[in-house]
N, C-alpha and C. Protein backbone atom coordinates (compact mmCIF):
# COMPACT_ATOMS: atom_id res chain seq x y z
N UNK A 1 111.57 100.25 87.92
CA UNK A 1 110.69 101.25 87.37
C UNK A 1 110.80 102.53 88.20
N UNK A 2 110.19 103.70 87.32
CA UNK A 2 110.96 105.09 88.11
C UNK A 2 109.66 104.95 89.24
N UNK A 3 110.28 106.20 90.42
CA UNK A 3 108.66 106.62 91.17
C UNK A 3 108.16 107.51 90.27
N UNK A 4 106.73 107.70 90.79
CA UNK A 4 106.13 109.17 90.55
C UNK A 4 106.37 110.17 90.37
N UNK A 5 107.23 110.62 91.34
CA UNK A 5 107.99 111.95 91.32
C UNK A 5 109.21 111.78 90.35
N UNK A 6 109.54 110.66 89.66
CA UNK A 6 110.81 110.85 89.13
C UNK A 6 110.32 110.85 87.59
N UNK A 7 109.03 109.99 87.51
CA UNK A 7 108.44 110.70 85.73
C UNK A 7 107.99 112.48 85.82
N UNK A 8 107.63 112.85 86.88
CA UNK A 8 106.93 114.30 87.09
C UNK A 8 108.38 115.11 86.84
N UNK A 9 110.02 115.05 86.89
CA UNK A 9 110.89 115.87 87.13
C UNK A 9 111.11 116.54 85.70
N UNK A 10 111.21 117.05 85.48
CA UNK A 10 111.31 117.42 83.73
C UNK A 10 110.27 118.20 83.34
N UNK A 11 109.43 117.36 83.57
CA UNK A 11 107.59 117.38 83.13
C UNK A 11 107.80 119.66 83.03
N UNK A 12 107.13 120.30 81.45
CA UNK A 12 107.07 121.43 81.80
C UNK A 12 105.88 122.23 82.37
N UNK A 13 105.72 123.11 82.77
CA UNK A 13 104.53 123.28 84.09
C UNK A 13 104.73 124.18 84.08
N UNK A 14 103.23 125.81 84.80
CA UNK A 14 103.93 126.19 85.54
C UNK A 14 103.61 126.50 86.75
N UNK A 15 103.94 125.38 87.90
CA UNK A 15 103.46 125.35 88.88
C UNK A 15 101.99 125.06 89.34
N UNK A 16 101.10 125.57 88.69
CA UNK A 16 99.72 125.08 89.10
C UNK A 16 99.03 123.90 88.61
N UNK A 17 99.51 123.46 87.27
CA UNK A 17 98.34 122.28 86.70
C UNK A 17 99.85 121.44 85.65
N UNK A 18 99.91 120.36 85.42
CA UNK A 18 100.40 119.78 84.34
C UNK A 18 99.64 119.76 83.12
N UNK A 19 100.02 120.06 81.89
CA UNK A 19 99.23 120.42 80.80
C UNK A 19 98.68 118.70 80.28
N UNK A 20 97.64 118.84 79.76
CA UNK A 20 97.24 117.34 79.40
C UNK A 20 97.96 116.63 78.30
N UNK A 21 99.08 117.22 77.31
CA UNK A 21 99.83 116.45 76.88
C UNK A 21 101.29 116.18 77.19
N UNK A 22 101.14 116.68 78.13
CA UNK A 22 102.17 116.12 79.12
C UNK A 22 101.83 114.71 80.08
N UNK A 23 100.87 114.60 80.70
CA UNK A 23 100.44 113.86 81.35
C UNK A 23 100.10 112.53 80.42
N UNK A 24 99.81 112.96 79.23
CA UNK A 24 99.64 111.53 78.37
C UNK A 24 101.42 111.32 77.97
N UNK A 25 101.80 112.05 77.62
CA UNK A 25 103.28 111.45 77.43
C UNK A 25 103.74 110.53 78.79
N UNK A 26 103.99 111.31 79.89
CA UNK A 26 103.90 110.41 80.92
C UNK A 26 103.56 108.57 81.08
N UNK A 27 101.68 109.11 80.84
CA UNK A 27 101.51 107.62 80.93
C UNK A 27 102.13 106.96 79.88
N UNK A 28 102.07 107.09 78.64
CA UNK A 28 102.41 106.49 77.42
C UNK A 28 103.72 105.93 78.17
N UNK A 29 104.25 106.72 78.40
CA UNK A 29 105.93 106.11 78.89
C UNK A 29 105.74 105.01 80.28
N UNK A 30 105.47 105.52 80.86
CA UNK A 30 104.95 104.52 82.31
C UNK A 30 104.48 103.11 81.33
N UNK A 31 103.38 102.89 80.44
CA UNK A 31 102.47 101.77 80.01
C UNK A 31 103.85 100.95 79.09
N UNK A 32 104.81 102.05 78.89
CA UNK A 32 105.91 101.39 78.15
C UNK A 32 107.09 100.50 79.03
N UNK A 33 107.25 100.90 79.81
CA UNK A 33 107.34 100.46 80.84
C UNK A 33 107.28 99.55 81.47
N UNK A 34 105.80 99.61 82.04
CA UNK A 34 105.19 98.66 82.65
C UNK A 34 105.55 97.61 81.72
N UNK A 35 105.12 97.69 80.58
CA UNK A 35 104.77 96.48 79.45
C UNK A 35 106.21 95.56 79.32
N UNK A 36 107.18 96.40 79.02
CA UNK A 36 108.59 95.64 78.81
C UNK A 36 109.11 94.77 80.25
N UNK A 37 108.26 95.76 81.43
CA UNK A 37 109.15 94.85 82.85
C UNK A 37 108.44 93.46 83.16
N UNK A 38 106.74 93.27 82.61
CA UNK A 38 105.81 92.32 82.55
C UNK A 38 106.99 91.38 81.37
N UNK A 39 107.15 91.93 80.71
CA UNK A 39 108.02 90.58 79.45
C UNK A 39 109.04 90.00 79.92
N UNK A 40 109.57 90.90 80.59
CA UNK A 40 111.03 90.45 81.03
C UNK A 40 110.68 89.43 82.25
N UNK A 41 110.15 90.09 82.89
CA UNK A 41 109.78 88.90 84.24
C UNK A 41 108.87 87.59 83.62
N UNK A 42 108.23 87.86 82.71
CA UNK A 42 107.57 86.70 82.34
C UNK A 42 108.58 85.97 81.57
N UNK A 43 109.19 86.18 81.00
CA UNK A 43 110.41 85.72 79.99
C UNK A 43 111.39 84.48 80.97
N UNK A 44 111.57 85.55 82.19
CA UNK A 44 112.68 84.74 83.23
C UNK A 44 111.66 83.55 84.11
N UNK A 45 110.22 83.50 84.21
CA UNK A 45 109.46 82.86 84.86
C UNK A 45 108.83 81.32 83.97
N UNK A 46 109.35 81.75 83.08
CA UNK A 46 108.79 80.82 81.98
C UNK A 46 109.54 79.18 82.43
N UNK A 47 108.45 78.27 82.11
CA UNK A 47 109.02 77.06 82.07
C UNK A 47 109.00 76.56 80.81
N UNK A 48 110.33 76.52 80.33
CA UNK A 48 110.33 75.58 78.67
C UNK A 48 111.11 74.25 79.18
N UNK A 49 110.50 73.34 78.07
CA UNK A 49 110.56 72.21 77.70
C UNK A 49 111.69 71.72 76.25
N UNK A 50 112.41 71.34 76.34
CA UNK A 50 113.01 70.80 75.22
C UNK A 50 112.70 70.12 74.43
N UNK A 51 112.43 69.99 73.27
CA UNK A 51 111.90 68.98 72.65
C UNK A 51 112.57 67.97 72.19
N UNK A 52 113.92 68.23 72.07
CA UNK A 52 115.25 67.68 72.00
C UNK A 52 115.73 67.53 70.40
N UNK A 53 114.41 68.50 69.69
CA UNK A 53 114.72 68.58 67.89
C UNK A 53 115.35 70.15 67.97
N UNK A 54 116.45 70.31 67.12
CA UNK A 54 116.73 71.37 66.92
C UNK A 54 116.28 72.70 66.63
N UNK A 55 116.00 73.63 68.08
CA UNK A 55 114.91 74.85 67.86
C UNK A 55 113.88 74.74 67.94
N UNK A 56 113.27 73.66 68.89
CA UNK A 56 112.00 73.06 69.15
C UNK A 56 111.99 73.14 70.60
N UNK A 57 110.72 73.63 71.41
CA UNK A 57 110.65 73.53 72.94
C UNK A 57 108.95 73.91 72.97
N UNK A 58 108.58 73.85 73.86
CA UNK A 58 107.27 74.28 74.72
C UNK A 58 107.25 74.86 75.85
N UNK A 59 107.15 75.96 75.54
CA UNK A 59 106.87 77.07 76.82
C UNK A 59 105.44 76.76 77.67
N UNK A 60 105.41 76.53 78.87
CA UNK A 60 104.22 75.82 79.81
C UNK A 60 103.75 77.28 80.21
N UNK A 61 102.27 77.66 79.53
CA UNK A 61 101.67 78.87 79.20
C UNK A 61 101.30 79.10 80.70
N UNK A 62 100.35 78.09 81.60
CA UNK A 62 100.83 78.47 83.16
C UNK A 62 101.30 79.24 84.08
N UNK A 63 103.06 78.88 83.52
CA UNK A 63 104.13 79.48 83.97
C UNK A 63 104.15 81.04 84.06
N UNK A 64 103.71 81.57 82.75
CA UNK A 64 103.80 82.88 82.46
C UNK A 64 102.17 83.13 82.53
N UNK A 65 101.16 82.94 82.78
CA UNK A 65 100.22 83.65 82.85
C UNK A 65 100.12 84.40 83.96
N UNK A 66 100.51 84.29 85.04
CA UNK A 66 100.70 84.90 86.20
C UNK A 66 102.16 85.52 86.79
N UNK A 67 102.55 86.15 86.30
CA UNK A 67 104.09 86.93 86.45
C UNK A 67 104.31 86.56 88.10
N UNK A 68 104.96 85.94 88.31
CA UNK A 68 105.90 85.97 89.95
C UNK A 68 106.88 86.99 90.17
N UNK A 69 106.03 87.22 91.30
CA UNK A 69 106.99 88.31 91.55
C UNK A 69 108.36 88.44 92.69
């Protein structure tokens, strides 16, 4: 995920204040973000189960309720 300063580079300004729809674009993007790197890590943390029927398993909800980091 980017730093702070690396969502702010672009960002248009001028110099004294960031305009407030800028700053919501920002977060919007950050929450987008955030959200996809929570899936992915939960995705790879997951414990499934086979059920051993074709396209059948159980994901152990556990596993993924708490993202490891």
């Amino acid at each position: 995920m980017k730093t702070p300063k690396e969502y702010l580079i672009g960002c248009e300004h001028d110099g004294s204040y960031i305009p407030v729809n800028e700053v919501l674009r920002i977060l919007t993007q950050i929450q987008k973000e955030a959200w996809n790197e929570a899936l992915d890590k939960a995705a790879e943390s997951a414990d499934v189960t086979d059920l051993g029927i074709e396209g059948n398993a159980v994901v152990d909800l556990n596993s993924i309720l708490k993202l490891k980091l």
